[in-house]
N, C-alpha and C. Protein backbone atom coordinates (compact mmCIF):
# COMPACT_ATOMS: atom_id res chain seq x y z
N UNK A 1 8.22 4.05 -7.84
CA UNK A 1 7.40 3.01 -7.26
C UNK A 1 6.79 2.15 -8.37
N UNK A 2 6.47 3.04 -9.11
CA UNK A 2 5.44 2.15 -10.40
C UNK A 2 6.70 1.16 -11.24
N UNK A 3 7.76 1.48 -11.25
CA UNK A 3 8.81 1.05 -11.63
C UNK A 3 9.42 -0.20 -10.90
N UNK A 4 9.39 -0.45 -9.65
CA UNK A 4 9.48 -1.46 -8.68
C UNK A 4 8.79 -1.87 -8.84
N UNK A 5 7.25 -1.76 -8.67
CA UNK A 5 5.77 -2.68 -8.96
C UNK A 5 6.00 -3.66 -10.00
N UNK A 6 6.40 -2.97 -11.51
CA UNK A 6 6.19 -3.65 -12.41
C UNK A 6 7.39 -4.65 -12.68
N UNK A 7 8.61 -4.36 -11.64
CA UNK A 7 10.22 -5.53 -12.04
C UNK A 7 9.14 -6.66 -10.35
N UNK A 8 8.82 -6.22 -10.00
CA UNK A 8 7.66 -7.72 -8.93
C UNK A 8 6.93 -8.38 -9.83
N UNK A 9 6.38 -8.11 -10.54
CA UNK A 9 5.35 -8.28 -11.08
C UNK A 9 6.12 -9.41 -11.94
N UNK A 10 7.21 -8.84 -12.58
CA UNK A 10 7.67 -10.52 -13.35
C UNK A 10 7.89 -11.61 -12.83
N UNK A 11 8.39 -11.56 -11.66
CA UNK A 11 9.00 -12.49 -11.21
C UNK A 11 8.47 -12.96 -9.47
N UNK A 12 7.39 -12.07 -9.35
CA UNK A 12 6.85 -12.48 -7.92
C UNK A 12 5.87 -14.01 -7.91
N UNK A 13 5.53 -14.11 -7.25
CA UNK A 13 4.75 -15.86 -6.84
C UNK A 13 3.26 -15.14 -7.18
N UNK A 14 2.22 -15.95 -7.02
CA UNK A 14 0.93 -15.98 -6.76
C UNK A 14 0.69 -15.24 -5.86
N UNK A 15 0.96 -15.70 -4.53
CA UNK A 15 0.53 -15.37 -3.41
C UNK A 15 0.99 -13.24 -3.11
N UNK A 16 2.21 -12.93 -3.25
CA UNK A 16 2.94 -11.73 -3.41
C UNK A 16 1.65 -11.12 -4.41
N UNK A 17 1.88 -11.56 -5.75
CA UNK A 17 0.82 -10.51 -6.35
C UNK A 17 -0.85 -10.72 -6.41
N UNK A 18 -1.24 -11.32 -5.86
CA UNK A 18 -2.66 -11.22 -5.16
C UNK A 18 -2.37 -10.00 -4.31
N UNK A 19 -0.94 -9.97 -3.50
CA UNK A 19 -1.20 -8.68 -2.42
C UNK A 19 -0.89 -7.72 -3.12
N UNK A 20 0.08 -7.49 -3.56
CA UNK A 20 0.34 -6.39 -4.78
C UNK A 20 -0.50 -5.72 -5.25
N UNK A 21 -1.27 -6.54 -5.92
CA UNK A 21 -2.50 -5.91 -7.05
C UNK A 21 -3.39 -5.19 -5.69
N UNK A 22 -3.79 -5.97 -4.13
CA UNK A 22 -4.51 -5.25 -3.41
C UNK A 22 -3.96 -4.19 -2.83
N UNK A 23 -2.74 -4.16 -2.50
CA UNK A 23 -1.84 -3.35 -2.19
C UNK A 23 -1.69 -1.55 -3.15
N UNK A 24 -1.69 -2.34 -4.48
CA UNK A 24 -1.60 -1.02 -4.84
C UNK A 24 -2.76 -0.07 -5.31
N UNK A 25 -3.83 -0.44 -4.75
CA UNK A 25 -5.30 0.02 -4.59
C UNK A 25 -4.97 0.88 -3.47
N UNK A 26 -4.65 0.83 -2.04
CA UNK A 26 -4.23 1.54 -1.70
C UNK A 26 -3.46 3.18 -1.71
N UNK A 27 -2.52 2.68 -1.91
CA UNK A 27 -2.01 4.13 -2.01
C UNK A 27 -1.61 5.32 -3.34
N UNK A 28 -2.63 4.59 -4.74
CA UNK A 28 -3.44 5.01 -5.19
C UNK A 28 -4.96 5.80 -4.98
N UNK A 29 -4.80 5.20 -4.05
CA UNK A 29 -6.59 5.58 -3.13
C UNK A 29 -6.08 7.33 -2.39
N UNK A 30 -5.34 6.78 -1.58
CA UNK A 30 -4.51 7.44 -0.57
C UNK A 30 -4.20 9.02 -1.45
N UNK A 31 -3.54 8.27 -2.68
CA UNK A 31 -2.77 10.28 -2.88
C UNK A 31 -4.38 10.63 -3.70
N UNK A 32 -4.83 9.95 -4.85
CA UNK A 32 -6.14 10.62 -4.83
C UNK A 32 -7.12 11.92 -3.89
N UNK A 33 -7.48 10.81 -3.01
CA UNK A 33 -7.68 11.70 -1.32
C UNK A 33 -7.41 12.75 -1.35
N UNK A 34 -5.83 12.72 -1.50
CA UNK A 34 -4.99 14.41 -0.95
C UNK A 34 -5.15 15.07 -1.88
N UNK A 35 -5.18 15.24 -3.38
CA UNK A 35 -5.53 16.20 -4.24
C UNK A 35 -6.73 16.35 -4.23
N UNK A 36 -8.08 15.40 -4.57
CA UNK A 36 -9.02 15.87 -4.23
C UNK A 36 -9.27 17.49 -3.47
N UNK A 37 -9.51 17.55 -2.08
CA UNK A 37 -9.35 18.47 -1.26
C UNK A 37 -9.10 19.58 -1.32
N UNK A 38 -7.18 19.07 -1.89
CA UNK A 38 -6.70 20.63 -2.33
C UNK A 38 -7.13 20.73 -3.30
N UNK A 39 -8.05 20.52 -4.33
CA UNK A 39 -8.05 21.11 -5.92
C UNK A 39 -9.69 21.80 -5.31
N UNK A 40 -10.35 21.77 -4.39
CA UNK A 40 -11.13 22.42 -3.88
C UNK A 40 -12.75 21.18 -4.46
N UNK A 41 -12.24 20.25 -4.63
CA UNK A 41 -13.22 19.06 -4.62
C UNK A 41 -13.22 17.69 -3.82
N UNK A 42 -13.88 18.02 -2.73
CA UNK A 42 -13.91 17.19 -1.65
C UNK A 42 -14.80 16.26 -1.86
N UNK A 43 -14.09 14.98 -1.79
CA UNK A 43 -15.26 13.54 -1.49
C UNK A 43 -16.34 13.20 -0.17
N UNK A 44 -17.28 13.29 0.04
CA UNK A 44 -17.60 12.32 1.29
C UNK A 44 -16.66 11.10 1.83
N UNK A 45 -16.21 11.68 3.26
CA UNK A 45 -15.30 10.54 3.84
C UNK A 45 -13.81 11.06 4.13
N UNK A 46 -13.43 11.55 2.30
CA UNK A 46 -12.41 11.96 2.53
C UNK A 46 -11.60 13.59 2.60
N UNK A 47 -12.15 13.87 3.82
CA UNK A 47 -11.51 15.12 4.61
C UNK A 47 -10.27 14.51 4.72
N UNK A 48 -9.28 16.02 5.10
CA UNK A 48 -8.07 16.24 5.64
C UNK A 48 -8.22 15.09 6.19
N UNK A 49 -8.73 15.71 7.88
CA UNK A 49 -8.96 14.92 9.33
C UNK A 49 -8.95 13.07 8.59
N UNK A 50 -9.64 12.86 7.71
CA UNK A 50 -9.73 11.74 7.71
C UNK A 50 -8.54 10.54 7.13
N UNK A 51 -8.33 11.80 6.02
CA UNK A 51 -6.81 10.78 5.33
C UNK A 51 -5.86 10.58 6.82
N UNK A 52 -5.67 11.71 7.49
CA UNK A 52 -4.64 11.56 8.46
C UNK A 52 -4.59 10.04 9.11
N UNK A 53 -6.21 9.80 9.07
CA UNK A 53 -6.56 9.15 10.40
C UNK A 53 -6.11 7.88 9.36
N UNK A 54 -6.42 7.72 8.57
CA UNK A 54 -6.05 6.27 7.36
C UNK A 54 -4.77 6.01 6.89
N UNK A 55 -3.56 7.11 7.35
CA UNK A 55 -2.21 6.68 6.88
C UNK A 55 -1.48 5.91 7.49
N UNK A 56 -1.94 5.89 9.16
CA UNK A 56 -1.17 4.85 9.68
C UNK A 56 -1.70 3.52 9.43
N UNK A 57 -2.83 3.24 8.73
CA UNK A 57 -3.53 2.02 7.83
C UNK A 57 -2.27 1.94 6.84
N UNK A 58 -1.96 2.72 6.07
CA UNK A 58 -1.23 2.79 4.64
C UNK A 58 0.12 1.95 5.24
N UNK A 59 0.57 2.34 5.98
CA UNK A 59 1.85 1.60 6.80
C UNK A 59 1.71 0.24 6.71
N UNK A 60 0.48 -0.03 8.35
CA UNK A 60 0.71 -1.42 8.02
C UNK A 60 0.13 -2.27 6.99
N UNK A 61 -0.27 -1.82 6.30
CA UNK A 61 -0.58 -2.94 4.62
C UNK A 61 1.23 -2.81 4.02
N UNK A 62 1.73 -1.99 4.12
CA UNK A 62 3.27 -1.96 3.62
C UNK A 62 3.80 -3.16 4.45
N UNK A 63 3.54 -2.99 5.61
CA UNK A 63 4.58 -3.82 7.02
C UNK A 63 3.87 -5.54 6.64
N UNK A 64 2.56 -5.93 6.07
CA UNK A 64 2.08 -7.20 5.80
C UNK A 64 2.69 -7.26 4.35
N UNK A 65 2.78 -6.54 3.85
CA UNK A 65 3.32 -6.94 1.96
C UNK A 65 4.85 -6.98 2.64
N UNK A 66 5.27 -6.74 2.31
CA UNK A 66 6.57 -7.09 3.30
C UNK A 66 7.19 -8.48 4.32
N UNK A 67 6.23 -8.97 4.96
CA UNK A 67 6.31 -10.00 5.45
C UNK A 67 5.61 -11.23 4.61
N UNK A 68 4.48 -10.85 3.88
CA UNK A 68 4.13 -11.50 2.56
C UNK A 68 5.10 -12.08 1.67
N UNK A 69 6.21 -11.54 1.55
CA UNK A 69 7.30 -11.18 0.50
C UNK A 69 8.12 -12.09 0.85
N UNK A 70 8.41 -11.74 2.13
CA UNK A 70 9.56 -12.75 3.12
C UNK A 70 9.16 -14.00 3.20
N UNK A 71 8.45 -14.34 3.50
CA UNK A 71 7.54 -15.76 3.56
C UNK A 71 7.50 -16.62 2.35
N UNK A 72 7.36 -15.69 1.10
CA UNK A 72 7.51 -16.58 -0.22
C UNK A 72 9.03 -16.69 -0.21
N UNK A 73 9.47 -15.77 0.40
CA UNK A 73 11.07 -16.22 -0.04
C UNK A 73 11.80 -17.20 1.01
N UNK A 74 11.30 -17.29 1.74
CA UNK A 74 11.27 -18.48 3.00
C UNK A 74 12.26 -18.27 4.32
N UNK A 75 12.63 -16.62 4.02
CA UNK A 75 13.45 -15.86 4.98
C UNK A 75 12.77 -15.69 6.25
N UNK A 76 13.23 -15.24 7.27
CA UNK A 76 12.78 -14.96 8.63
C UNK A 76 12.01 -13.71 8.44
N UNK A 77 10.43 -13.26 9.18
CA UNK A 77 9.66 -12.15 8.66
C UNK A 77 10.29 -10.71 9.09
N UNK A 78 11.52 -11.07 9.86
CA UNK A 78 11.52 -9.87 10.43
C UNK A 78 10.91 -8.92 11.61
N UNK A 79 11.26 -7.54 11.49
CA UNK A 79 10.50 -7.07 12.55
C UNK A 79 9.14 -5.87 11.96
N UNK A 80 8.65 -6.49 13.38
CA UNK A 80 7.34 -6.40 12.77
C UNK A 80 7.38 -4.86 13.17
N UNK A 81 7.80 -3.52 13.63
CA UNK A 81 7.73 -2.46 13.44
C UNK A 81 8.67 -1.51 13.23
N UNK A 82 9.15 -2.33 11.79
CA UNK A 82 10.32 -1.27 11.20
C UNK A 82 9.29 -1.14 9.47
């Protein structure tokens, strides 16, 4: 992934890496979370119960960077739940 990030990163528009850079706050955030927990150091907020409840969040920020993407490239956005 970090490897894909950074071949975007040369050659993406403005608009793409404004989302990018917010984008990959995300699911940075996300696996954090999950070790936390298991290493037996739990955050406020982020319980089990709670990451669960925030991954189908993690999706659609994927499913808008994605149509983000398409749009700079001036292609059709596609479907919106694949």
């Amino acid at each position: 992934m970090h490897t894909a990030f950074a071949e975007v990163r040369m050659v993406a528009s403005d608009a793409v890496l404004r989302e990018l850079d917010a984008m990959t706050v995300t699911p940075a955030g996300a696996y954090s979370r999950t070790l936390l927990p298991a290493d037996g150091n739990p955050q406020p907020g982020w319980s089990f119960e709670e990451i669960q409840t925030e991954l189908p969040r993690l999706g659609d920020r994927w499913k808008d960077m994605r149509g983000i993407m398409r749009a700079d490239l001036g292609v059709d956005p596609g479907p919106t739940d694949a």
